[in-house]
C-alpha atoms as a PDB file:
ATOM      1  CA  UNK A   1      30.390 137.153  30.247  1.00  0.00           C
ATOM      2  CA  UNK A   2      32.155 134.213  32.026  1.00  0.00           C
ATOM      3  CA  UNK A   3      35.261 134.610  30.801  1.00  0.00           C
ATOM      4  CA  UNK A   4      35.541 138.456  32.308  1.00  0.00           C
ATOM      5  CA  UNK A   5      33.802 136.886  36.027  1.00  0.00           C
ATOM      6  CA  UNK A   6      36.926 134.340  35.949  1.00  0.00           C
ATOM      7  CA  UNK A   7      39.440 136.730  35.071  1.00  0.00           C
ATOM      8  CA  UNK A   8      38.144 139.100  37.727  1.00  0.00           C
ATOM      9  CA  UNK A   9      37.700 136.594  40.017  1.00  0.00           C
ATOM     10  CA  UNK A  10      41.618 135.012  38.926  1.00  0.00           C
ATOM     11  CA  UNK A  11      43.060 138.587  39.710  1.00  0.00           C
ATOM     12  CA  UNK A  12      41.344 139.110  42.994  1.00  0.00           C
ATOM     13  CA  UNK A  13      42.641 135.600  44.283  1.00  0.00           C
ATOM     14  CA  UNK A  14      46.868 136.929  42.853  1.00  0.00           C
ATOM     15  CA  UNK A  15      46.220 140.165  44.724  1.00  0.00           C
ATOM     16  CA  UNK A  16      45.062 137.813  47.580  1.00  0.00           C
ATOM     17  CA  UNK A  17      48.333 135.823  47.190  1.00  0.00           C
ATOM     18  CA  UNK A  18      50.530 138.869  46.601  1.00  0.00           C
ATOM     19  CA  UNK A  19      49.042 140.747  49.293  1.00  0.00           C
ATOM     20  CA  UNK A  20      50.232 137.498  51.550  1.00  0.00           C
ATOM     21  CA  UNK A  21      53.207 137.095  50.932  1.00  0.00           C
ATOM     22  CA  UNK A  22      54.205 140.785  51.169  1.00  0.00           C
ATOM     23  CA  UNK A  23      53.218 140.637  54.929  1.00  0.00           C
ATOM     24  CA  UNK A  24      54.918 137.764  55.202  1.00  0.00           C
ATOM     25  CA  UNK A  25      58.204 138.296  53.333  1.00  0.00           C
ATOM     26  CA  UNK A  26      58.309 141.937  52.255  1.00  0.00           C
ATOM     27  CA  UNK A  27      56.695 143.536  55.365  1.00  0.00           C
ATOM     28  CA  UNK A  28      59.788 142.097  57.926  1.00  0.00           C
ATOM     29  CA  UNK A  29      62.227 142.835  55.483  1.00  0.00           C
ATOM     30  CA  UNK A  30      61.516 146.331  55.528  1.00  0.00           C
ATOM     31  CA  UNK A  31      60.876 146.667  58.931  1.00  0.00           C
ATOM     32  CA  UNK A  32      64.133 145.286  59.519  1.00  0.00           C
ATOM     33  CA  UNK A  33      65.580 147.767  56.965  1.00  0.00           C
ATOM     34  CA  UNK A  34      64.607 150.629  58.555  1.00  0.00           C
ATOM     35  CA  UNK A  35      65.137 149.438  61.939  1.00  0.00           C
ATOM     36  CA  UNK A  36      68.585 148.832  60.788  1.00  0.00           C
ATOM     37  CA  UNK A  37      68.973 152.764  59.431  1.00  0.00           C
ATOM     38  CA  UNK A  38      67.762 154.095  62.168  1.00  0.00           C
ATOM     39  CA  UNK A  39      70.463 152.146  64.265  1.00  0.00           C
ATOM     40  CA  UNK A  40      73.157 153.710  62.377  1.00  0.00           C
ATOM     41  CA  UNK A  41      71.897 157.316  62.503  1.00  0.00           C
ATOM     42  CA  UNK A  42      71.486 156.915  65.956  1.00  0.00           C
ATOM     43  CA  UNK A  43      75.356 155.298  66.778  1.00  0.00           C
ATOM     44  CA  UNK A  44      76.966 157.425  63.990  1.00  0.00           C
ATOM     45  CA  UNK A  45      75.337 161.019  66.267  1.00  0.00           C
ATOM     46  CA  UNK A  46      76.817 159.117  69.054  1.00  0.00           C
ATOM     47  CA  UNK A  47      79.937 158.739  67.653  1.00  0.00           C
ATOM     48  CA  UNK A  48      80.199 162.348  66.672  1.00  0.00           C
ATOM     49  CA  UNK A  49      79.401 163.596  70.165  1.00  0.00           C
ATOM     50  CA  UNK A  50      82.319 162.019  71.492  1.00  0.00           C
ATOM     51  CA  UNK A  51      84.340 162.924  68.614  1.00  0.00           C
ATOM     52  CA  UNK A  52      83.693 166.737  70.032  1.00  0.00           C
ATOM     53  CA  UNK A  53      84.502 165.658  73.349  1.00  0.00           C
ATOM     54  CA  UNK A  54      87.935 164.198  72.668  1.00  0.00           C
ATOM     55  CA  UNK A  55      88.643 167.541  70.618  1.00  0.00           C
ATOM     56  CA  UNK A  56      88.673 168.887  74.163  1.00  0.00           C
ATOM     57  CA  UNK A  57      91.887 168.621  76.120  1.00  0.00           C
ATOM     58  CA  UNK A  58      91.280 167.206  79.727  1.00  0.00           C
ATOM     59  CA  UNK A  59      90.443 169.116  82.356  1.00  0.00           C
ATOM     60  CA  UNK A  60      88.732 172.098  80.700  1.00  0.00           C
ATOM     61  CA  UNK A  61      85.762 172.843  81.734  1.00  0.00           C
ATOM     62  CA  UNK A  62      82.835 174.613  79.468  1.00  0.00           C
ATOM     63  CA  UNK A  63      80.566 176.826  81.113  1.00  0.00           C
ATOM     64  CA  UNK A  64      77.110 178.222  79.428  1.00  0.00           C
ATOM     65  CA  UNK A  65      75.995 181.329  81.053  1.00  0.00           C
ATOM     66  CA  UNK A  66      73.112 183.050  80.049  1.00  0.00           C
ATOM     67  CA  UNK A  67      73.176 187.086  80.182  1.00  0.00           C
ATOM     68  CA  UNK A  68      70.570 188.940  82.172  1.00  0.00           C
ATOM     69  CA  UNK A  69      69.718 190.861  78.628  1.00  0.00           C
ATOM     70  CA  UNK A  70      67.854 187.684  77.664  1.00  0.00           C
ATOM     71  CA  UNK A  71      66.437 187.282  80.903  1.00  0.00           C
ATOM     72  CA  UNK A  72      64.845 190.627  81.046  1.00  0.00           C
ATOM     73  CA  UNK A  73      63.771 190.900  76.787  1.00  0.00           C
ATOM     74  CA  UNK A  74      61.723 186.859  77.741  1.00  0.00           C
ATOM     75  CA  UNK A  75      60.184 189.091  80.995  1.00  0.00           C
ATOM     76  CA  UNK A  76      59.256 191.770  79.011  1.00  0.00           C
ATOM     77  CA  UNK A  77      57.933 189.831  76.234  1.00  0.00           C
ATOM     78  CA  UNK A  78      56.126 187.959  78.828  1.00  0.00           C
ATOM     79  CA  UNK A  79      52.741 190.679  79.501  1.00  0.00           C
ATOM     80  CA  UNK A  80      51.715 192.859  82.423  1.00  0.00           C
ATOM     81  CA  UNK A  81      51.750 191.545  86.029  1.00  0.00           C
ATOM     82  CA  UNK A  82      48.065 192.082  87.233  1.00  0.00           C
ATOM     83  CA  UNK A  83      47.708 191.892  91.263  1.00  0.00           C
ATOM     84  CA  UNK A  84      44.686 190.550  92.681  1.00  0.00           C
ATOM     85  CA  UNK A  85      42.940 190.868  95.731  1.00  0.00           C
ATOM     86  CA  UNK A  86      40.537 188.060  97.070  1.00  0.00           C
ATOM     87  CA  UNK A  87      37.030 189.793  97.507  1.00  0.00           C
ATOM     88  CA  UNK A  88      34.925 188.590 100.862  1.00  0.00           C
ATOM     89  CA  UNK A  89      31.083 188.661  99.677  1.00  0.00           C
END
């Protein structure tokens, strides 16, 4: 009956440990992984952005125009326009 308290007791005090030591060592070293991934996802979509701009020659100029076809489908999408008078009691 002792021997299983003191082994129970022995593994709760290395999980203790363990547990430590992971926030102390593992925890920042993974952190500081994944900060460092995310740093290269974001400057490698940076770099391709200005890939596509160099693929244009200077001086031309890119304009987005929307039609008035999707103007009207979004308005009639939208609902009926109710009109309301303010009522004097």
């Amino acid at each position: 009956m002792l021997e299983v308290f003191l082994t129970i007791v022995f593994v709760f005090i290395l999980l203790y440990y363990g547990f430590r030591l992971f926030l102390r060592y593992g925890l920042p070293w993974l952190l500081a992984r994944h900060i460092r991934k995310q740093q290269q996802k974001f400057y490698g979509a940076n770099d391709q952005t200005q890939e596509n701009a160099r693929k244009r020659k200077e001086g031309e100029v890119k304009i987005k125009n929307p039609g008035n076809d999707k103007k009207k489908k979004k308005d009639e999408e939208f609902g009926e326009y109710v009109d309301f008078e303010e009522v004097d009691e």
